[in-house]
N, C-alpha and C. Protein backbone atom coordinates (compact mmCIF):
# COMPACT_ATOMS: atom_id res chain seq x y z
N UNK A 1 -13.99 2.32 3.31
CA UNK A 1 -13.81 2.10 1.88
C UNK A 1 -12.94 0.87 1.62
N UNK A 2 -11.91 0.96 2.28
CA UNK A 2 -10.95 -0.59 2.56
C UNK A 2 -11.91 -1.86 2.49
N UNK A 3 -12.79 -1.68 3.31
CA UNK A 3 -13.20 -3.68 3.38
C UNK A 3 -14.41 -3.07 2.14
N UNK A 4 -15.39 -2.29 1.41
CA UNK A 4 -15.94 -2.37 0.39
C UNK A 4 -15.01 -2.63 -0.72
N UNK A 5 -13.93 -2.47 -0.60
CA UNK A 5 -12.55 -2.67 -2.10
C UNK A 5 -12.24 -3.86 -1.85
N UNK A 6 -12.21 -4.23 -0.80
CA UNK A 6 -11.90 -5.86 -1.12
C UNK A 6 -12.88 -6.74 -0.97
N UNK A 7 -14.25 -6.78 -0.41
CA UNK A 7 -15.09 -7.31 -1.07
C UNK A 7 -15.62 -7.36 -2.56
N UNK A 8 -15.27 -5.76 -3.13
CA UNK A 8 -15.20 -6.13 -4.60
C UNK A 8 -14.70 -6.36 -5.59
N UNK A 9 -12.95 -6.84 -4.90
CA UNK A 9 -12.13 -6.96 -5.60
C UNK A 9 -12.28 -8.21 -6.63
N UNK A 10 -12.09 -8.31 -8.33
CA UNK A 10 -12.13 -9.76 -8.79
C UNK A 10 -10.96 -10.45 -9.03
N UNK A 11 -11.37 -12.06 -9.45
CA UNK A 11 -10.03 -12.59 -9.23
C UNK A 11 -8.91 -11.90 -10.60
N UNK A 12 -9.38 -11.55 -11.60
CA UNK A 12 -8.60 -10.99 -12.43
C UNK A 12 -7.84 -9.78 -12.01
N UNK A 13 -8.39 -8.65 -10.82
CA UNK A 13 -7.68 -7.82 -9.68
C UNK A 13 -6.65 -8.49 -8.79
N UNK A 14 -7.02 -9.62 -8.13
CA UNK A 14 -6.23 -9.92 -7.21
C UNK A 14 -5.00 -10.66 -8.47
N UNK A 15 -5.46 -11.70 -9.26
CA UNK A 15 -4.37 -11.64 -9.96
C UNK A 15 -3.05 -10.64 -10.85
N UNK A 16 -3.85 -9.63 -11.13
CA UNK A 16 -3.08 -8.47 -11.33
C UNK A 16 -2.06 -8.28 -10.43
N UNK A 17 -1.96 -8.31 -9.02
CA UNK A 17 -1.61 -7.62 -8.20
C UNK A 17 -0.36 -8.54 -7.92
N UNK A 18 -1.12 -10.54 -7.72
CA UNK A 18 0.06 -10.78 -7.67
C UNK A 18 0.98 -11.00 -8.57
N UNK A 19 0.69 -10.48 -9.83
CA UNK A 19 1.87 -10.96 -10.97
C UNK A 19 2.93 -9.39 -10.95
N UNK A 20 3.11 -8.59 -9.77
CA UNK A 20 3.47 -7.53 -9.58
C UNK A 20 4.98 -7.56 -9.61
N UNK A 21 5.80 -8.61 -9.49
CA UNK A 21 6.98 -8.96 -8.77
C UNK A 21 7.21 -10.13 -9.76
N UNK A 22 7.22 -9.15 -11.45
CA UNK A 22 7.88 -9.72 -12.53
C UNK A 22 7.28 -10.84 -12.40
N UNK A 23 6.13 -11.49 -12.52
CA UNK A 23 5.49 -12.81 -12.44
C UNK A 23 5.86 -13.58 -11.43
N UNK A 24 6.57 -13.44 -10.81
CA UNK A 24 7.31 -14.19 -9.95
C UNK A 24 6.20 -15.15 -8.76
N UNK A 25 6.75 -16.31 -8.65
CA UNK A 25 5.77 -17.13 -7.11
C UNK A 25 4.21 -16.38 -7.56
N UNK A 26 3.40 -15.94 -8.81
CA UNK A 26 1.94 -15.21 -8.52
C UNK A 26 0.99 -16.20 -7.77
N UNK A 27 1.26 -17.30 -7.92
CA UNK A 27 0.01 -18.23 -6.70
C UNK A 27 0.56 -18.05 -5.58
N UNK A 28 1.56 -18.12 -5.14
CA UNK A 28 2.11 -17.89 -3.63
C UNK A 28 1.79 -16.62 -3.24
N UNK A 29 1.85 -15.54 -3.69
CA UNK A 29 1.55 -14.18 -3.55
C UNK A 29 -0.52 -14.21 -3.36
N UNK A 30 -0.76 -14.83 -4.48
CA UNK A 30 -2.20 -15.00 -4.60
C UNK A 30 -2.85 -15.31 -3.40
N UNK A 31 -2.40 -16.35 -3.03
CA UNK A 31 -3.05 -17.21 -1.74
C UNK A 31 -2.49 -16.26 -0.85
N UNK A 32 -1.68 -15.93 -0.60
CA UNK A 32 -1.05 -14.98 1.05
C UNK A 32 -2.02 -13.63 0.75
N UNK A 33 -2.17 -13.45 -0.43
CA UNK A 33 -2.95 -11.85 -0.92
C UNK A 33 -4.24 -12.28 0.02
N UNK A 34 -5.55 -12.98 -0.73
CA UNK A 34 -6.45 -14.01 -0.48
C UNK A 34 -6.47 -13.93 1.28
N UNK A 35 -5.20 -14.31 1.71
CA UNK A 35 -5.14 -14.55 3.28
C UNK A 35 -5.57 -13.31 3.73
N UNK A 36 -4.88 -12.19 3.55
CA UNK A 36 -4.83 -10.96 4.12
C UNK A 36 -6.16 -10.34 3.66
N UNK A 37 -6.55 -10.02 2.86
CA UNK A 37 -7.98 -9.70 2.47
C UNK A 37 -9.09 -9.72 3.07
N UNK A 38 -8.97 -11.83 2.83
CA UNK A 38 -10.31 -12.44 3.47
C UNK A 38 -10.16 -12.57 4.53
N UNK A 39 -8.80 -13.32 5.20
CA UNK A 39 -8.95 -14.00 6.44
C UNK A 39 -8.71 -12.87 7.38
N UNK A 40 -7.91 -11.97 7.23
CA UNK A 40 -6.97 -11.07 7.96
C UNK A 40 -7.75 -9.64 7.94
N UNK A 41 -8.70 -9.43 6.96
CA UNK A 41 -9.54 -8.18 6.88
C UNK A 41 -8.76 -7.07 6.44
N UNK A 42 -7.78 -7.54 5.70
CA UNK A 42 -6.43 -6.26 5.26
C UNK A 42 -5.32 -5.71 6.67
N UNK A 43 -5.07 -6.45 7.53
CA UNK A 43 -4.42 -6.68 8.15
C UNK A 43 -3.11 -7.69 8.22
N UNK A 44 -1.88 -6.84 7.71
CA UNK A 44 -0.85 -7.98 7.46
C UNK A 44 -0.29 -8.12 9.27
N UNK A 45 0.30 -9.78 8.87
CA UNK A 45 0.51 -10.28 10.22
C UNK A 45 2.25 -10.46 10.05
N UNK A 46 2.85 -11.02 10.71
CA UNK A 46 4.25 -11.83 11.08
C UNK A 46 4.17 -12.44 9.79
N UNK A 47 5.29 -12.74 8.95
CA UNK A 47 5.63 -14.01 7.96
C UNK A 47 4.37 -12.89 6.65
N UNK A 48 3.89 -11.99 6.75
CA UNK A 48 3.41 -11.45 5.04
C UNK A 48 4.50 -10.34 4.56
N UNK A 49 5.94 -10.21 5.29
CA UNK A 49 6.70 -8.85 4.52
C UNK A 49 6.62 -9.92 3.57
N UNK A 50 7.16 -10.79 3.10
CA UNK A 50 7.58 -10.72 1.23
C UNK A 50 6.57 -11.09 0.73
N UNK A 51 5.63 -12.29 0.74
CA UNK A 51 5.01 -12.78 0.30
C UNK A 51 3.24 -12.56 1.06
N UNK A 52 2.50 -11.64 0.94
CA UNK A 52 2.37 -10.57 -0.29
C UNK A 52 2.75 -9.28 -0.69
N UNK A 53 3.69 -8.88 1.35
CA UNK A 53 3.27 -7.56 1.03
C UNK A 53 4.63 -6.94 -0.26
N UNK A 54 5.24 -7.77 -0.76
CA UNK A 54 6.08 -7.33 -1.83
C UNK A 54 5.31 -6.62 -2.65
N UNK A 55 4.15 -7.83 -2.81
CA UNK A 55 3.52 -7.04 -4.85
C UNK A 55 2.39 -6.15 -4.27
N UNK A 56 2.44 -5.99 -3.05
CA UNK A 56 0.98 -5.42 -2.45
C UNK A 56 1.76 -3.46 -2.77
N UNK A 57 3.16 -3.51 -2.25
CA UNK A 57 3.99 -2.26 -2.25
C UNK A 57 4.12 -1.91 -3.87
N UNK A 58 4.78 -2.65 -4.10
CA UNK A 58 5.23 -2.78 -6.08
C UNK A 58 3.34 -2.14 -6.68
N UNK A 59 2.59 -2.52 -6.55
CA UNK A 59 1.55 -2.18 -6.72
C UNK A 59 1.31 -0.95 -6.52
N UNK A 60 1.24 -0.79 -5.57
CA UNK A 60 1.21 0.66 -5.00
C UNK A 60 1.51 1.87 -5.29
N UNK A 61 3.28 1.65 -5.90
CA UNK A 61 4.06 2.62 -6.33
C UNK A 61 3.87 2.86 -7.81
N UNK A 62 3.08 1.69 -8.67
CA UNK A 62 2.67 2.45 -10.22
C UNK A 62 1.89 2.14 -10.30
N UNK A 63 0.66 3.19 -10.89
CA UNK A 63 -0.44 3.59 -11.06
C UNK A 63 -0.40 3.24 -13.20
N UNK A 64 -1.24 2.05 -13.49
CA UNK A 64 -1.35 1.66 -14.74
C UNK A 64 -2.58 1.60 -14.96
N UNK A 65 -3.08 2.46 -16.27
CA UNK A 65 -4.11 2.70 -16.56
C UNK A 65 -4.98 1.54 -17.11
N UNK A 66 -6.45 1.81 -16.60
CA UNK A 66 -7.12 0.27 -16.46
C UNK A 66 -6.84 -0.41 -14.91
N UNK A 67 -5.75 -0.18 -14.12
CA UNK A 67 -5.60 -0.91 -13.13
C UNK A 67 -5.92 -0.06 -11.48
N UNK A 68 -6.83 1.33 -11.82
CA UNK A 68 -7.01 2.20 -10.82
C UNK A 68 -7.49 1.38 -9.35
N UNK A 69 -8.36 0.56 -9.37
CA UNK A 69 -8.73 0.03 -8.29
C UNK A 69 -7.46 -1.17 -7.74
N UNK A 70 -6.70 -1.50 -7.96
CA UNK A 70 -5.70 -2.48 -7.54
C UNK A 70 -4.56 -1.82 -6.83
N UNK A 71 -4.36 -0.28 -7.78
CA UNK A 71 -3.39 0.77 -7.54
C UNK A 71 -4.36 1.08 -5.61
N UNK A 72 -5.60 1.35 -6.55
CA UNK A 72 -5.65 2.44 -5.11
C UNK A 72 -6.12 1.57 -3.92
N UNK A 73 -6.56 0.00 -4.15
CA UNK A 73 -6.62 -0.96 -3.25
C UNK A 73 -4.75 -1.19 -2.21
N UNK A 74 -3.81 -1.58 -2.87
CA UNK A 74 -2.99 -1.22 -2.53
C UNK A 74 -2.34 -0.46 -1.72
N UNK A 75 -2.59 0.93 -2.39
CA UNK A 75 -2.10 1.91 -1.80
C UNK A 75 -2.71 2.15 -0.30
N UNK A 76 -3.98 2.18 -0.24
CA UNK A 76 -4.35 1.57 0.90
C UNK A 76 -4.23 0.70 2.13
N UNK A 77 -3.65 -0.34 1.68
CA UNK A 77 -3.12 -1.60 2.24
C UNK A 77 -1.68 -1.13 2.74
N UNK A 78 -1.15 -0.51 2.37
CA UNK A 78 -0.16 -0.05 2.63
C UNK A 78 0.07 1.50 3.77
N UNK A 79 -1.10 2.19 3.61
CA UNK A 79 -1.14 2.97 4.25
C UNK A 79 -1.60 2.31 5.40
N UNK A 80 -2.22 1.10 6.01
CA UNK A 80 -2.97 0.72 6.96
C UNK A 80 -1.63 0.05 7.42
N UNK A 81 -0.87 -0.85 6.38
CA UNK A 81 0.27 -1.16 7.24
C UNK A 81 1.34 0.07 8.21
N UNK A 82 1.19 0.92 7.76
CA UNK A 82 2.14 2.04 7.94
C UNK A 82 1.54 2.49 9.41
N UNK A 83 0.20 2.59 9.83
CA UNK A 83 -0.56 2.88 11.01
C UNK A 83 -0.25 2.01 11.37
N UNK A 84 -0.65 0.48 11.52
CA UNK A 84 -0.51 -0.38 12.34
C UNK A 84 1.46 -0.41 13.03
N UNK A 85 2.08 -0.18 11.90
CA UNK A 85 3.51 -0.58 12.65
C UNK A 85 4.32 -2.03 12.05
N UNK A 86 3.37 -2.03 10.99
CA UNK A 86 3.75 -3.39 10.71
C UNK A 86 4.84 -2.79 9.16
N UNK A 87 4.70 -1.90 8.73
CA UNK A 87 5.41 -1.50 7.77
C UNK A 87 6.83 -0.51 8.54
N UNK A 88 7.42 0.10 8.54
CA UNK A 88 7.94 0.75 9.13
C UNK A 88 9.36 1.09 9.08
N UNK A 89 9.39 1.04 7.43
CA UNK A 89 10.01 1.75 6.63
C UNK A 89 9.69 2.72 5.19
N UNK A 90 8.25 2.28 5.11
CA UNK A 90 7.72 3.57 4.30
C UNK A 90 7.40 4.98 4.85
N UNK A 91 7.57 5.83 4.59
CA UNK A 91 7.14 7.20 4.62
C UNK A 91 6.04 7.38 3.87
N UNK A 92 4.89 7.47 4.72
CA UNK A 92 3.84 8.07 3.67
C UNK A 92 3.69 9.53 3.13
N UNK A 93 4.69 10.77 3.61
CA UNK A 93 4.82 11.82 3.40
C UNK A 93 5.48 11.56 2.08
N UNK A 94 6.41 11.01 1.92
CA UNK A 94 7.18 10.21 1.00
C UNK A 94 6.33 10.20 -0.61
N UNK A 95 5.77 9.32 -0.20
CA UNK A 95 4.61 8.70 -1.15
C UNK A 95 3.54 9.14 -1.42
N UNK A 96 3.18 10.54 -0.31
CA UNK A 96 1.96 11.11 -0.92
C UNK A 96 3.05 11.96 -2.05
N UNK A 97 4.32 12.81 -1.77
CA UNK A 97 4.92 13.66 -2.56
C UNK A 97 4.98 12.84 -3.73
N UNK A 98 5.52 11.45 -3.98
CA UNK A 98 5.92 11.19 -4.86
C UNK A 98 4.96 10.46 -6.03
N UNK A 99 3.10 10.68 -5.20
CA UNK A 99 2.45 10.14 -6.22
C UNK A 99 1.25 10.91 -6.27
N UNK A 100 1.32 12.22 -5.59
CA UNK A 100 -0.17 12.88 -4.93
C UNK A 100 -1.17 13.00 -6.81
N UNK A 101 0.22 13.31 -8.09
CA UNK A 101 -0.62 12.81 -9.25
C UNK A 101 -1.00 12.15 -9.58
N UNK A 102 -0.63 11.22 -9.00
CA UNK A 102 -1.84 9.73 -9.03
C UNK A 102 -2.78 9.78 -8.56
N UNK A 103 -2.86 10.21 -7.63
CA UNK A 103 -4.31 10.14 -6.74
C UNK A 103 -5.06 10.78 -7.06
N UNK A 104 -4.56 12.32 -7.75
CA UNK A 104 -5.24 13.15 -8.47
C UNK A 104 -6.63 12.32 -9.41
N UNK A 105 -5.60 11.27 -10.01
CA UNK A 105 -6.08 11.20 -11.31
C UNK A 105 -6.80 10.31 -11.14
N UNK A 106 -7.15 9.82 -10.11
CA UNK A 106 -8.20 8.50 -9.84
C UNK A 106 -9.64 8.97 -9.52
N UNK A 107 -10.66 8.25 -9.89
CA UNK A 107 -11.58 8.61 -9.44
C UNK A 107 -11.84 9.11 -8.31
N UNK A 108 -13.03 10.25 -7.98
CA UNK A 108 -13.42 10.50 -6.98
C UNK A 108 -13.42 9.85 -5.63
N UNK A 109 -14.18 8.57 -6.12
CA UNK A 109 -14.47 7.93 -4.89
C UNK A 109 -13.02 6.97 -4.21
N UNK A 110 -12.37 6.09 -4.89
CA UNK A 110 -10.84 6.01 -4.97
C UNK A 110 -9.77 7.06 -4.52
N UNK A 111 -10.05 8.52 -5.10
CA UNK A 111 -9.29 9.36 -4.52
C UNK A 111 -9.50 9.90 -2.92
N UNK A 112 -10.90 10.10 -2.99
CA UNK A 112 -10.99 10.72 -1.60
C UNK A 112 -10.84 9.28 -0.59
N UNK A 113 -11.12 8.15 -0.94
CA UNK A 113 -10.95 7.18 0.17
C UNK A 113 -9.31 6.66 0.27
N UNK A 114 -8.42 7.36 -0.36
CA UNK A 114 -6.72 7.22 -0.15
C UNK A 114 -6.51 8.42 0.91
N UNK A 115 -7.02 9.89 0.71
CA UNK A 115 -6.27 11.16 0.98
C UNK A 115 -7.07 10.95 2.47
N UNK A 116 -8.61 10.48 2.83
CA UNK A 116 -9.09 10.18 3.54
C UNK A 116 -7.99 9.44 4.56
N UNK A 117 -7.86 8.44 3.94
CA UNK A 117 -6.60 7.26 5.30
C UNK A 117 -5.21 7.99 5.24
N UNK A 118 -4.90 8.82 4.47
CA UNK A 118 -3.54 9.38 4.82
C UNK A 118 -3.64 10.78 5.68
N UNK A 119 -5.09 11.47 5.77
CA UNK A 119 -5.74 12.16 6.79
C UNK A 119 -5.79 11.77 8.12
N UNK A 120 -6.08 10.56 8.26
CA UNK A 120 -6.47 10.10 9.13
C UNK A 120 -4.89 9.05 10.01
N UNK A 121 -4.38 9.55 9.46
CA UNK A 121 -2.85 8.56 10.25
C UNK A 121 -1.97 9.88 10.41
N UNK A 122 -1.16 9.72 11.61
CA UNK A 122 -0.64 10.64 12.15
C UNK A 122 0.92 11.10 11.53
N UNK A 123 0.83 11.94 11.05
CA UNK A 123 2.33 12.28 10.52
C UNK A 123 3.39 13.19 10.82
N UNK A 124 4.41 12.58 11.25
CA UNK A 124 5.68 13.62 12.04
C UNK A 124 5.75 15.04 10.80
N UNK A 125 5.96 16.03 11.89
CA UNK A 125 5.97 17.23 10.87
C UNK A 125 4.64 17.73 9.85
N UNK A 126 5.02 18.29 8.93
CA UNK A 126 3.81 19.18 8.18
C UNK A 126 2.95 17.87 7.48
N UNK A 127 1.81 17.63 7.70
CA UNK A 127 1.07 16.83 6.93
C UNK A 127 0.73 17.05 5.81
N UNK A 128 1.44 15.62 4.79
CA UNK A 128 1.51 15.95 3.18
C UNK A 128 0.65 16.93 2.53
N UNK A 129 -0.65 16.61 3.34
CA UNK A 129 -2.17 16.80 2.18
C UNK A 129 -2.00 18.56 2.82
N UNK A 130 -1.25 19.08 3.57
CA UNK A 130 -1.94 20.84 3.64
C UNK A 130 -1.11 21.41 2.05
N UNK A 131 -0.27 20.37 1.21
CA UNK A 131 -0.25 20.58 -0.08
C UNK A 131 -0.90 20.27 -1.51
N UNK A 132 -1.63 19.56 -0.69
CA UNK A 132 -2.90 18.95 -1.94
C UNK A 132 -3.72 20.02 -2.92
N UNK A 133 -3.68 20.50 -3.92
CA UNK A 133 -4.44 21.12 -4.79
C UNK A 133 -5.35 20.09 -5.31
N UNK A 134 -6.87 20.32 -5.13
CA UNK A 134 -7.60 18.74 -5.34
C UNK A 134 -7.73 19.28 -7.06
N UNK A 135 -7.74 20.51 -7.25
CA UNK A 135 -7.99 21.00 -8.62
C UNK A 135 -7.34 20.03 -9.86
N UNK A 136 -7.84 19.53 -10.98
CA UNK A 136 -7.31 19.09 -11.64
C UNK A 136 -6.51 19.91 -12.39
């Protein structure tokens, strides 16, 4: 679901994302976003903690209506950093507790392709989702 979300991401999405970090540097963020996407396949490398993965996180953590696919593109991106090792100070137990109503509230296909990658990555202790009520 990852590389179909960012093949269909538009530039008015990716711009969203980088104006995440109070407008701040959004072409610098843009182009490093752009990098990781296209060049990198959603794989952050050495030299992307701030610039993108700042507004890529900031993103992540609020869910703004109209902006479901950027949220749950994100959130994604972030969960893949968290497997790889390249993040490794988020808790995704963390973040499923502190947003599992978000995810709720996203579409189907958006929702199950988040709870899907947080299924699928290994988590110390009780895994978030054996608390998931998918019930609205």
């Amino acid at each position: 679901m990852l590389d179909r979300l960012i093949a269909t991401m538009t530039d008015d999405e990716l711009r969203y994302i980088a104006a995440r970090d109070y407008g701040c540097d959004v072409d610098g963020h843009l182009d490093a976003l752009r990098r990781v996407l296209f060049d990198q396949h959603g794989d952050f490398a050495e030299g992307d903690t701030w610039c993108p993965y700042e507004v890529v996180e900031l993103c992540a953590h609020s869910l703004e209506p109209g902006h479901e696919r950027e949220f749950a593109l994100c959130t994604l991106l972030v969960i893949r950093a968290v497997a790889t090792g390249f993040d490794r100070a988020t808790s995704l137990e963390a973040k499923f507790d502190d947003h599992a109503s978000d995810y709720q509230s996203l579409p189907p296909d958006l929702r199950d392709a988040i709870l899907a990658e947080l299924m699928a990555v290994e988590l110390e202790g009780e895994p978030p989702l054996s608390r998931w009520d998918p019930t609205p």
